[in-house]
PDB file of N, CA and C in Angstrom:
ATOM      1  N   UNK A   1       0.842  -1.164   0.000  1.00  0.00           N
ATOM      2  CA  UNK A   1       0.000   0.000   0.000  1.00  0.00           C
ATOM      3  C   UNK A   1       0.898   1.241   0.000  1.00  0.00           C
ATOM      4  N   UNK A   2       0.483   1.977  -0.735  1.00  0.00           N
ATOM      5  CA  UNK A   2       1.091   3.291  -1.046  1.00  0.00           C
ATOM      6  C   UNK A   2       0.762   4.768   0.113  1.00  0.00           C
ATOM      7  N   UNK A   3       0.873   5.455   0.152  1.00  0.00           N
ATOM      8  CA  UNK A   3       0.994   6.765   0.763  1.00  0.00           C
ATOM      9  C   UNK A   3       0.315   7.709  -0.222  1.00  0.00           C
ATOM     10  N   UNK A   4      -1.106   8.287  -0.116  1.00  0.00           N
ATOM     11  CA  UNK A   4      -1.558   9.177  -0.818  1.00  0.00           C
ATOM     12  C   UNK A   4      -1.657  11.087   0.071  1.00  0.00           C
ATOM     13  N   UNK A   5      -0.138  11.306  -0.785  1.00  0.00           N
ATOM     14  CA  UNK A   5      -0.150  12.692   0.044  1.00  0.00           C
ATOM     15  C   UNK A   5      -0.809  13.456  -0.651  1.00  0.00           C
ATOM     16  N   UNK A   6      -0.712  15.029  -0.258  1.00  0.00           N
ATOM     17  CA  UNK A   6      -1.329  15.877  -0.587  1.00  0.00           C
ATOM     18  C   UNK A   6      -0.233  16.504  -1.817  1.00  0.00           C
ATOM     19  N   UNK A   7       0.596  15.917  -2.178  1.00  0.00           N
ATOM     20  CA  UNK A   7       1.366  16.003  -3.047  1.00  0.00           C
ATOM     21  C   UNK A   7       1.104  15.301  -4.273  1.00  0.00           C
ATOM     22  N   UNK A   8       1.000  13.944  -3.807  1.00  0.00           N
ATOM     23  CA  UNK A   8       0.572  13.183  -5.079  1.00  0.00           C
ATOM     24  C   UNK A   8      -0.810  13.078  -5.659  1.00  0.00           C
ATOM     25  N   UNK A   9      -1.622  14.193  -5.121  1.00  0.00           N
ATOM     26  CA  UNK A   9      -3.037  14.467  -5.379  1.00  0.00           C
ATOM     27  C   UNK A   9      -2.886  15.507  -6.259  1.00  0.00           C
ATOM     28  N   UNK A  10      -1.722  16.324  -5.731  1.00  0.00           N
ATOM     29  CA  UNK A  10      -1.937  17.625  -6.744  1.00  0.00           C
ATOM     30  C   UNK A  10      -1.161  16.882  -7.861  1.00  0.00           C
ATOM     31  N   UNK A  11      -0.035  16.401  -8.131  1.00  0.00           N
ATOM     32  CA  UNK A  11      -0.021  15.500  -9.059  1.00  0.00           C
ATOM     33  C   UNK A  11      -0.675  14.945 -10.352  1.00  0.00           C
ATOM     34  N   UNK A  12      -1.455  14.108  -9.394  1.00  0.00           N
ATOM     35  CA  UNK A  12      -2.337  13.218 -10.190  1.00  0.00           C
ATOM     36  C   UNK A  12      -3.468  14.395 -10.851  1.00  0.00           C
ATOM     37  N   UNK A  13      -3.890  16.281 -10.003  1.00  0.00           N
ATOM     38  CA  UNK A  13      -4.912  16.549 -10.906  1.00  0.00           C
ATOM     39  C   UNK A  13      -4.173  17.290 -12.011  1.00  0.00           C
ATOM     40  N   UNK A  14      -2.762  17.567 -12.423  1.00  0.00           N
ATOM     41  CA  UNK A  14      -1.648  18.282 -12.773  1.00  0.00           C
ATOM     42  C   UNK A  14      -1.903  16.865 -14.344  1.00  0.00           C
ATOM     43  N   UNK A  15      -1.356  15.818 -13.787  1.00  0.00           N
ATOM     44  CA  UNK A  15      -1.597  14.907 -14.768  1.00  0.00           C
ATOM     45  C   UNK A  15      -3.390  15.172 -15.869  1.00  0.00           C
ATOM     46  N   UNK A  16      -3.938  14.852 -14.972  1.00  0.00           N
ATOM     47  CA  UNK A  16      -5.062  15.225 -15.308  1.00  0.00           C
ATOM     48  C   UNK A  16      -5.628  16.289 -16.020  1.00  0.00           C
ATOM     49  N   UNK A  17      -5.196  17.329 -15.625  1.00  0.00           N
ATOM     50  CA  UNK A  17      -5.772  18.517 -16.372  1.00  0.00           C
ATOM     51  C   UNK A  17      -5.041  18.688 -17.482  1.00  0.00           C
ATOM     52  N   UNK A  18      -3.634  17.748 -17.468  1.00  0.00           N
ATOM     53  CA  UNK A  18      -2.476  17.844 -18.862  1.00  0.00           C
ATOM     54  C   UNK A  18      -3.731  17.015 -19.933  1.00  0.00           C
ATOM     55  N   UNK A  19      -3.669  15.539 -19.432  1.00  0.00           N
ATOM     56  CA  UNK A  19      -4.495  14.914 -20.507  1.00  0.00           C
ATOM     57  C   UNK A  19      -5.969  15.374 -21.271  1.00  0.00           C
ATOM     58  N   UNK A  20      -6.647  15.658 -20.273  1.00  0.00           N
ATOM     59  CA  UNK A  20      -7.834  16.492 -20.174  1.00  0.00           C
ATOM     60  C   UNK A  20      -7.964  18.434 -21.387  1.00  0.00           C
ATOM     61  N   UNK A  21      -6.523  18.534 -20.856  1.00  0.00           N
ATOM     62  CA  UNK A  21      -6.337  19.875 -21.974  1.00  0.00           C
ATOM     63  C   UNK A  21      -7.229  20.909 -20.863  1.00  0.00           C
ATOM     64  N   UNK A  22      -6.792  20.848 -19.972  1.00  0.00           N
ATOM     65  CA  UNK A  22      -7.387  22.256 -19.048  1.00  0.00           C
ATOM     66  C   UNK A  22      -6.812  22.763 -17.836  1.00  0.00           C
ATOM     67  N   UNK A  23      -5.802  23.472 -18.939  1.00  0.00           N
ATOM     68  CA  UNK A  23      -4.972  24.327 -18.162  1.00  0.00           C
ATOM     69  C   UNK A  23      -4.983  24.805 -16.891  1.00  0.00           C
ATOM     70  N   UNK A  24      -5.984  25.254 -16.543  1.00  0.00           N
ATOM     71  CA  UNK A  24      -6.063  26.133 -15.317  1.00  0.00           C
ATOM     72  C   UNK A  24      -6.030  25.011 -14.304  1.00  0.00           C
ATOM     73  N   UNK A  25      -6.481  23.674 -14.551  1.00  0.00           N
ATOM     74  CA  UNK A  25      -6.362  22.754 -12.914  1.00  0.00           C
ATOM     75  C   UNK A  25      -4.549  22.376 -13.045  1.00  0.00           C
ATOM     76  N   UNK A  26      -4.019  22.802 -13.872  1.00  0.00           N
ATOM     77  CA  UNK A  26      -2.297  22.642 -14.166  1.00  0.00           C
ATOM     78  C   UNK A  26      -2.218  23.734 -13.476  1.00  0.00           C
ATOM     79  N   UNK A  27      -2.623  24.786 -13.936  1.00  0.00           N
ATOM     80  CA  UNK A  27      -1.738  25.921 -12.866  1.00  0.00           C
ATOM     81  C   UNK A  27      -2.166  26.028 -11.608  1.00  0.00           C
ATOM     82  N   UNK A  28      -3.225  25.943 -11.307  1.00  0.00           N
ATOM     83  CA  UNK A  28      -3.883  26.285 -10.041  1.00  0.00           C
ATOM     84  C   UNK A  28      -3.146  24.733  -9.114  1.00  0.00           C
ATOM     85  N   UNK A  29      -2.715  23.414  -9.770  1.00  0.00           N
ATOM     86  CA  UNK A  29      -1.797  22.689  -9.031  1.00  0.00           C
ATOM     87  C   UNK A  29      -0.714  22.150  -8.573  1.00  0.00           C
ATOM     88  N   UNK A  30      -0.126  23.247 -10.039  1.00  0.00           N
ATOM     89  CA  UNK A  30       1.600  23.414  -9.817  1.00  0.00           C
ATOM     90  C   UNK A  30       2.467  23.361  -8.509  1.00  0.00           C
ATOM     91  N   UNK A  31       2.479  23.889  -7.436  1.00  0.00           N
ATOM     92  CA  UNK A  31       2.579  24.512  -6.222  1.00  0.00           C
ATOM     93  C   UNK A  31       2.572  22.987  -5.475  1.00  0.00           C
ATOM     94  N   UNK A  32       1.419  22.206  -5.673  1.00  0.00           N
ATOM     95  CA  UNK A  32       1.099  20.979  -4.763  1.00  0.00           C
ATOM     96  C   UNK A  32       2.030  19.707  -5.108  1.00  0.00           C
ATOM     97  N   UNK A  33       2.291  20.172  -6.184  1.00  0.00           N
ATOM     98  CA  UNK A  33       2.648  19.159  -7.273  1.00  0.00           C
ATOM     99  C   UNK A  33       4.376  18.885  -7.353  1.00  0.00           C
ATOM    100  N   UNK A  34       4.851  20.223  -6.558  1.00  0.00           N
ATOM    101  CA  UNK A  34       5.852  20.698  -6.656  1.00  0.00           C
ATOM    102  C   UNK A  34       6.842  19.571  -6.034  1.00  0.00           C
ATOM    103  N   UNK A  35       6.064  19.158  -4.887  1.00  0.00           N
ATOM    104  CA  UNK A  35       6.424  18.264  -3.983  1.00  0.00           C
ATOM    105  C   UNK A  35       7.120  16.756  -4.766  1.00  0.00           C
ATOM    106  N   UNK A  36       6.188  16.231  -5.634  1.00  0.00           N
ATOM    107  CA  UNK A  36       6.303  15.350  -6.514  1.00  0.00           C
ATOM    108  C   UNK A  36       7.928  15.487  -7.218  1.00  0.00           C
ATOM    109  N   UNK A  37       7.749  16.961  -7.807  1.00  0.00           N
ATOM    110  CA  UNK A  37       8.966  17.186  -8.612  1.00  0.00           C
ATOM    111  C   UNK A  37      10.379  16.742  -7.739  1.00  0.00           C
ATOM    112  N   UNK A  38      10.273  17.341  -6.794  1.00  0.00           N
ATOM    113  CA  UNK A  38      11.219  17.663  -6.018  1.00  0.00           C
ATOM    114  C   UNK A  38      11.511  16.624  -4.857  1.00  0.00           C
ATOM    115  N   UNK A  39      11.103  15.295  -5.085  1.00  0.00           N
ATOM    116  CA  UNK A  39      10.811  14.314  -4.420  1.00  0.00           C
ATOM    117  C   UNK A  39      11.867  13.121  -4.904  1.00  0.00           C
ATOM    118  N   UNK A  40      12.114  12.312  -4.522  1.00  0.00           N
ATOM    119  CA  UNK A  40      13.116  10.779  -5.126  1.00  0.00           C
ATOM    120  C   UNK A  40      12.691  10.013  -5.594  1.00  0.00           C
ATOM    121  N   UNK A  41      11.391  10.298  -5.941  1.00  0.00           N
ATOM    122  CA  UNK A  41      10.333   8.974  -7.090  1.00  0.00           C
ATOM    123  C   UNK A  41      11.126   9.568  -8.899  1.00  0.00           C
ATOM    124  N   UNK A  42      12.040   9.563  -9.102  1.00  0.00           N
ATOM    125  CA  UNK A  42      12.414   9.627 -10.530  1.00  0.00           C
ATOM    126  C   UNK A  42      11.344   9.018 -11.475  1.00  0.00           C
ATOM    127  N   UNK A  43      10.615   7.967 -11.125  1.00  0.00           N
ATOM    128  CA  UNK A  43       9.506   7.578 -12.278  1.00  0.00           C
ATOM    129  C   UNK A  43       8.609   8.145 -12.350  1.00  0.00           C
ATOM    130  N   UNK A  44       7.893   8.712 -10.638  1.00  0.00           N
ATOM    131  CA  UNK A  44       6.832   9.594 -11.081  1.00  0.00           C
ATOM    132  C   UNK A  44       7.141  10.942 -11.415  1.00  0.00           C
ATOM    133  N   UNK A  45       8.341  11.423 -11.170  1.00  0.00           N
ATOM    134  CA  UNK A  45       8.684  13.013 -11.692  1.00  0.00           C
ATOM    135  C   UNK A  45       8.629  12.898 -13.582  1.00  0.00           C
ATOM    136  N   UNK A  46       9.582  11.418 -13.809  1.00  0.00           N
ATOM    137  CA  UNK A  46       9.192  11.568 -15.358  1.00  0.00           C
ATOM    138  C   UNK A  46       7.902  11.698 -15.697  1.00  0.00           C
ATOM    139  N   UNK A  47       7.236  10.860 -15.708  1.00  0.00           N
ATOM    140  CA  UNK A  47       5.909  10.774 -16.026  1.00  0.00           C
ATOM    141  C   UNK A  47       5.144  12.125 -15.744  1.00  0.00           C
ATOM    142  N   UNK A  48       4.909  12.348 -14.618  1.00  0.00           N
ATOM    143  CA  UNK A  48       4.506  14.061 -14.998  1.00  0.00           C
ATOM    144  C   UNK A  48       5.165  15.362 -15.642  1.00  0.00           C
ATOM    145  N   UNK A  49       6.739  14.892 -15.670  1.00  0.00           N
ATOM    146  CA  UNK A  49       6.743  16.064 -16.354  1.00  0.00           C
ATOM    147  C   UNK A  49       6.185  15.306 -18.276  1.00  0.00           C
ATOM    148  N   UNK A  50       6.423  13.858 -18.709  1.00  0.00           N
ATOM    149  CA  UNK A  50       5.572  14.121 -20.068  1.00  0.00           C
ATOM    150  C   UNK A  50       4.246  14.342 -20.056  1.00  0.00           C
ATOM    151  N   UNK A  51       3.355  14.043 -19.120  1.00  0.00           N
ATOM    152  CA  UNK A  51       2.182  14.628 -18.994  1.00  0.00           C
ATOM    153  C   UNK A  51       2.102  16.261 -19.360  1.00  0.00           C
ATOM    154  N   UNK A  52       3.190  16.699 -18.625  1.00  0.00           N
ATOM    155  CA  UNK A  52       2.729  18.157 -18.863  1.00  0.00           C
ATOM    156  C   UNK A  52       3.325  18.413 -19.840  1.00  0.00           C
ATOM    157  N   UNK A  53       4.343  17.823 -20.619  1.00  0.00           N
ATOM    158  CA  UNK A  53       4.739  18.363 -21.764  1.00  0.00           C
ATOM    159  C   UNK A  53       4.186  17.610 -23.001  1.00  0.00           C
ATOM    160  N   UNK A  54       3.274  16.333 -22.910  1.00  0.00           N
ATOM    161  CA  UNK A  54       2.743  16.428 -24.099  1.00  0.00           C
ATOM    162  C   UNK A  54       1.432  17.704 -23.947  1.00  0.00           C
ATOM    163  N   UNK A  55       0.601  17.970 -23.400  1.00  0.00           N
ATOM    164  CA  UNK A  55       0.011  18.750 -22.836  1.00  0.00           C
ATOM    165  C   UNK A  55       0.792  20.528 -23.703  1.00  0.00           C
ATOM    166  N   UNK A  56       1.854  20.464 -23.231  1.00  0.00           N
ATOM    167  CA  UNK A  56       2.213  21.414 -24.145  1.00  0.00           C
ATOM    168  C   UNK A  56       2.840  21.355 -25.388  1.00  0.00           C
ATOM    169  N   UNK A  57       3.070  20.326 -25.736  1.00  0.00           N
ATOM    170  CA  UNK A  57       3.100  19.565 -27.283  1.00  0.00           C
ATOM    171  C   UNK A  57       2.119  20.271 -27.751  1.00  0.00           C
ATOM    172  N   UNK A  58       0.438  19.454 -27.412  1.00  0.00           N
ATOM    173  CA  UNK A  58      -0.380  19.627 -27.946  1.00  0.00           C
ATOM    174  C   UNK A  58      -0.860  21.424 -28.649  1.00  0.00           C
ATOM    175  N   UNK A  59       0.053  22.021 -27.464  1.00  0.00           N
ATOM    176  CA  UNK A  59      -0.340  23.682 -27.410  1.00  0.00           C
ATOM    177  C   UNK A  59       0.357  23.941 -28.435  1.00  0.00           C
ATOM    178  N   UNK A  60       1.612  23.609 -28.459  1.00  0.00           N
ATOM    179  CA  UNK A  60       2.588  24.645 -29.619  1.00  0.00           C
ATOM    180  C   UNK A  60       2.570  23.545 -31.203  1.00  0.00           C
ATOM    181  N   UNK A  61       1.663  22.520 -30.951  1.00  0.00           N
ATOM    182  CA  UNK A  61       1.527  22.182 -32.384  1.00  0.00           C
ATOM    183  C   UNK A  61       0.096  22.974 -32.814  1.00  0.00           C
ATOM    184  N   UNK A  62      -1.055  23.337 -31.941  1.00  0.00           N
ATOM    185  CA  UNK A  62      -1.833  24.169 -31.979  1.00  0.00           C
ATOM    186  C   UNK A  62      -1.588  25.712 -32.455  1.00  0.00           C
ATOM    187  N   UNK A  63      -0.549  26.191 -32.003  1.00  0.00           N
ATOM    188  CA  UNK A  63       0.017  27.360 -32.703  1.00  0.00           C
ATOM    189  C   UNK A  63       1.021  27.310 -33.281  1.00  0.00           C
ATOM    190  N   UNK A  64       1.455  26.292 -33.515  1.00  0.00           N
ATOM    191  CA  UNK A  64       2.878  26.176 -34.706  1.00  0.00           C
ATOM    192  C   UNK A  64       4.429  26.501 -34.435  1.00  0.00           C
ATOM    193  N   UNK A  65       4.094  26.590 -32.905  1.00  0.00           N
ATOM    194  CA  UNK A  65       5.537  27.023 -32.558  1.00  0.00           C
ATOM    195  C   UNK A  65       6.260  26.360 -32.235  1.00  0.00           C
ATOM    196  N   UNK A  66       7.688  26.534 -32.991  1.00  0.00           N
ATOM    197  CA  UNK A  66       8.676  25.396 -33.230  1.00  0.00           C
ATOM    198  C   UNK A  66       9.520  25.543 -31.622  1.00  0.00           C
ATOM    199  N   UNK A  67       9.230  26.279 -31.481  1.00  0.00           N
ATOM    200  CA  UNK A  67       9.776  26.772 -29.870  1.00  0.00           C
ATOM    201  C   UNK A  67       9.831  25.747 -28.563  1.00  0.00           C
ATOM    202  N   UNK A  68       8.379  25.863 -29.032  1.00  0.00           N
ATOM    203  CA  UNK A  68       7.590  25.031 -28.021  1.00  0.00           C
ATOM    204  C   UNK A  68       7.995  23.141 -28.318  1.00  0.00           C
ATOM    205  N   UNK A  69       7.876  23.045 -29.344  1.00  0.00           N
ATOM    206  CA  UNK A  69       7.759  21.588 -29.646  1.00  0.00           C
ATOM    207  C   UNK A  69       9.494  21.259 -29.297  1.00  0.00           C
ATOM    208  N   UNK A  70      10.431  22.053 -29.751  1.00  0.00           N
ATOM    209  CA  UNK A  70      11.468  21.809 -29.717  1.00  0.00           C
ATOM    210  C   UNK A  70      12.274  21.627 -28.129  1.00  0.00           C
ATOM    211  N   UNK A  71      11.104  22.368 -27.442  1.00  0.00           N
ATOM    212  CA  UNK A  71      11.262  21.931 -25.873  1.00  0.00           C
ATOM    213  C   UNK A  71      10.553  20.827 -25.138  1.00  0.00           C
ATOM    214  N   UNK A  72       9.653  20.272 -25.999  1.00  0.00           N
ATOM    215  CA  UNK A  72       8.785  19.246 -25.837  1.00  0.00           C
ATOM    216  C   UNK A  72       9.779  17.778 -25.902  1.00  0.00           C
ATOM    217  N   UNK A  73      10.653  18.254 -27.245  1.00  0.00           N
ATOM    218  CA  UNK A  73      11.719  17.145 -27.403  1.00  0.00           C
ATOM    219  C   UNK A  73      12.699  17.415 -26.704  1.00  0.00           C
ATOM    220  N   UNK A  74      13.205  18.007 -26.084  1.00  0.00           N
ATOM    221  CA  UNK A  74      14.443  18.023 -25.058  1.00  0.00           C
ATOM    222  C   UNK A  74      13.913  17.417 -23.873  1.00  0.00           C
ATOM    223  N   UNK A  75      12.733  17.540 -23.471  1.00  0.00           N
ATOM    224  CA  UNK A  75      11.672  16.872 -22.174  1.00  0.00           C
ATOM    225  C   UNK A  75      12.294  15.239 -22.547  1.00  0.00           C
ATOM    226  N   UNK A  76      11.969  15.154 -23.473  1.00  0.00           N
ATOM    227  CA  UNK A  76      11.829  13.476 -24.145  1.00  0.00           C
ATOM    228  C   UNK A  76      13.052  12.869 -24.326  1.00  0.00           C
ATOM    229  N   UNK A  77      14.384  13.470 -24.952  1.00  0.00           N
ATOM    230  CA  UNK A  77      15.374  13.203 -24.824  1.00  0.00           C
ATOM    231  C   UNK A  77      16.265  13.443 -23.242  1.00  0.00           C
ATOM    232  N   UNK A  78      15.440  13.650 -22.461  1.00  0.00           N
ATOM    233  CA  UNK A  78      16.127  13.677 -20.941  1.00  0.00           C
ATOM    234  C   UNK A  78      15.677  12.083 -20.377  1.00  0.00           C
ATOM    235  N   UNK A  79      14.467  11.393 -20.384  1.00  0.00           N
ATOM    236  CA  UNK A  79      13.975  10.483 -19.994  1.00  0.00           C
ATOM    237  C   UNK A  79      14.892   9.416 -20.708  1.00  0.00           C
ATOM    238  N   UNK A  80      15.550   8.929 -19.904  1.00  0.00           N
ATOM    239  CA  UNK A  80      15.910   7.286 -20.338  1.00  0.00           C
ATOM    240  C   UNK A  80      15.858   6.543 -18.964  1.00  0.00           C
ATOM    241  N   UNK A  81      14.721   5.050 -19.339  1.00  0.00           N
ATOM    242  CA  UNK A  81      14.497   4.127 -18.997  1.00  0.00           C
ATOM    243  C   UNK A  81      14.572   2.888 -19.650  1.00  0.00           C
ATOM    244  N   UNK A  82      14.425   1.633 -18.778  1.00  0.00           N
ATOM    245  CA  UNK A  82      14.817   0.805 -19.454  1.00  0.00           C
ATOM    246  C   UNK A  82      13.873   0.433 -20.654  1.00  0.00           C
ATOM    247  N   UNK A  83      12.646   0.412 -20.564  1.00  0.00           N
ATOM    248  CA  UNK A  83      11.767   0.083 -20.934  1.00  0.00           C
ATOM    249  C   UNK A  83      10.227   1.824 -20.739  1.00  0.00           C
ATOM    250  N   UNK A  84      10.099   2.132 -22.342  1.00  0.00           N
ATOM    251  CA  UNK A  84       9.174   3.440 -21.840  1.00  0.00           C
ATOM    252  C   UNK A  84       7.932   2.588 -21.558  1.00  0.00           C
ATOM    253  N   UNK A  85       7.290   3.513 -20.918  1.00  0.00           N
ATOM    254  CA  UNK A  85       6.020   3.065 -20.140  1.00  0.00           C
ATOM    255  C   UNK A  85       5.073   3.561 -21.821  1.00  0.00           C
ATOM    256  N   UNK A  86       3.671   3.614 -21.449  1.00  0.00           N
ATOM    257  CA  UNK A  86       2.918   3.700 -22.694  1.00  0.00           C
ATOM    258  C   UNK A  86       2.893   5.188 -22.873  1.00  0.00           C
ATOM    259  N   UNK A  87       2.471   6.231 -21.677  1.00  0.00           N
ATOM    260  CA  UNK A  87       3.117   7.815 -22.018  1.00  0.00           C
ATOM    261  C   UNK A  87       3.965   7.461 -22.672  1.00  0.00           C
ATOM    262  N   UNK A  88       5.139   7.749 -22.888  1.00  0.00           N
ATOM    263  CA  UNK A  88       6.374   7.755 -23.358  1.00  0.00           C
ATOM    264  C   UNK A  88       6.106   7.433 -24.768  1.00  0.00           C
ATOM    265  N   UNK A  89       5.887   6.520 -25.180  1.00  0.00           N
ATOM    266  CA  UNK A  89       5.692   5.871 -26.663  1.00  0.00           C
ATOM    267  C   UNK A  89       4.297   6.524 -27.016  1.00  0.00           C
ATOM    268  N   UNK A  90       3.374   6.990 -26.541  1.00  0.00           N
ATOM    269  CA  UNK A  90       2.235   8.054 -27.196  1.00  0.00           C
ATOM    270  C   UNK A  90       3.022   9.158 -28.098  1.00  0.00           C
ATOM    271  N   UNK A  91       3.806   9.844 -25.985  1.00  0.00           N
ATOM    272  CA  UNK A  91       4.505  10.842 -27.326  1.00  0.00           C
ATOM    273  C   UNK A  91       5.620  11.293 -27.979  1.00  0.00           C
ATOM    274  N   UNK A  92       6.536   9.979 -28.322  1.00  0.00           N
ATOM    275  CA  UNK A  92       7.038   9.903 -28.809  1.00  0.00           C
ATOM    276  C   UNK A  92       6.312   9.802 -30.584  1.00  0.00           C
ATOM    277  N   UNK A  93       4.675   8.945 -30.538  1.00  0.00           N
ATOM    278  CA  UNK A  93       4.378   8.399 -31.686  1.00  0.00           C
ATOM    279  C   UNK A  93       3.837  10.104 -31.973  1.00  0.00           C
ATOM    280  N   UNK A  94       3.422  10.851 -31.191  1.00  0.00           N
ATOM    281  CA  UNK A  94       2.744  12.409 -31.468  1.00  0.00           C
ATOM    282  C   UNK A  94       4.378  13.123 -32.304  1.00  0.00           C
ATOM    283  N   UNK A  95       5.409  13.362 -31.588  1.00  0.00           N
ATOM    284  CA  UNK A  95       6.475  14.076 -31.704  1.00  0.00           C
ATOM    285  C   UNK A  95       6.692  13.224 -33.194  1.00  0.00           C
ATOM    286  N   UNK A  96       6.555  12.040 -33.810  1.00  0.00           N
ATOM    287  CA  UNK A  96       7.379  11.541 -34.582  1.00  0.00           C
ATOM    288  C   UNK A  96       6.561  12.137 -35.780  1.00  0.00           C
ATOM    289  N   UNK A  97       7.857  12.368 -36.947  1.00  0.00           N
ATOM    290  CA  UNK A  97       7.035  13.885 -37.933  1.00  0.00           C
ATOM    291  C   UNK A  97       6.668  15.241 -37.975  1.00  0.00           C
ATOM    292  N   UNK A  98       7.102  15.857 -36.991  1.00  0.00           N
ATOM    293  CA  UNK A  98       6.407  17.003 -36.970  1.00  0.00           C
ATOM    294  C   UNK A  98       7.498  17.866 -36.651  1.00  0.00           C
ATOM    295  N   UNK A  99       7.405  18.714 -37.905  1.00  0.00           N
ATOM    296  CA  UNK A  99       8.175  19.777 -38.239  1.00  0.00           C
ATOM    297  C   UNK A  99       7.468  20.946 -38.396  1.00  0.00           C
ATOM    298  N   UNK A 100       8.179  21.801 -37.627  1.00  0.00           N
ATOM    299  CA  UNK A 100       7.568  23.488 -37.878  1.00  0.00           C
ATOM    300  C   UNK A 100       8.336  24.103 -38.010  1.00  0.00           C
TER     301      UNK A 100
END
């Protein structure tokens, strides 16, 4: 059994509002979430930060900015595991092709 803090709640709605596409429960849980980041779970820090960066994938392929996407792939090229989880290979399959 796991430990459900008030960290990994803001988390999980941080995740959530990434997949979901609604920003404001991302910002309004940044702060809670912070905890997560800044924590020694390396798997769950990856995983939310591609949550939030396909999340902003989705934004700067929405406005075309190469800016954005090109930081989307530095997110992606930081993660090495042995094996990617299914995040990981989503967006990797989103990132693959796309030039702006």
């Amino acid at each position: 059994m796991f430990s459900f803090t008030e960290a990994k709640v803001g988390a999980t709605r941080v995740s959530c509002g990434a997949r979901l596409g609604l920003p404001r429960w991302i910002a309004d849980e940044q702060d809670s979430a912070a905890a997560v980041m800044s924590s020694g779970h390396e798997k769950q820090r990856a995983l939310l930060r591609l949550d939030m960066a396909t999340w902003a994938l989705e934004t700067g392929l929405r406005y075309k900015s190469g800016r954005i996407v090109e930081r989307a792939r530095a997110v992606r090229r930081s993660y090495s595991g042995p094996t990617p989880p299914k995040v990981v290979r989503d967006f990797d399959d989103r990132l693959y092709g796309v030039f702006l």
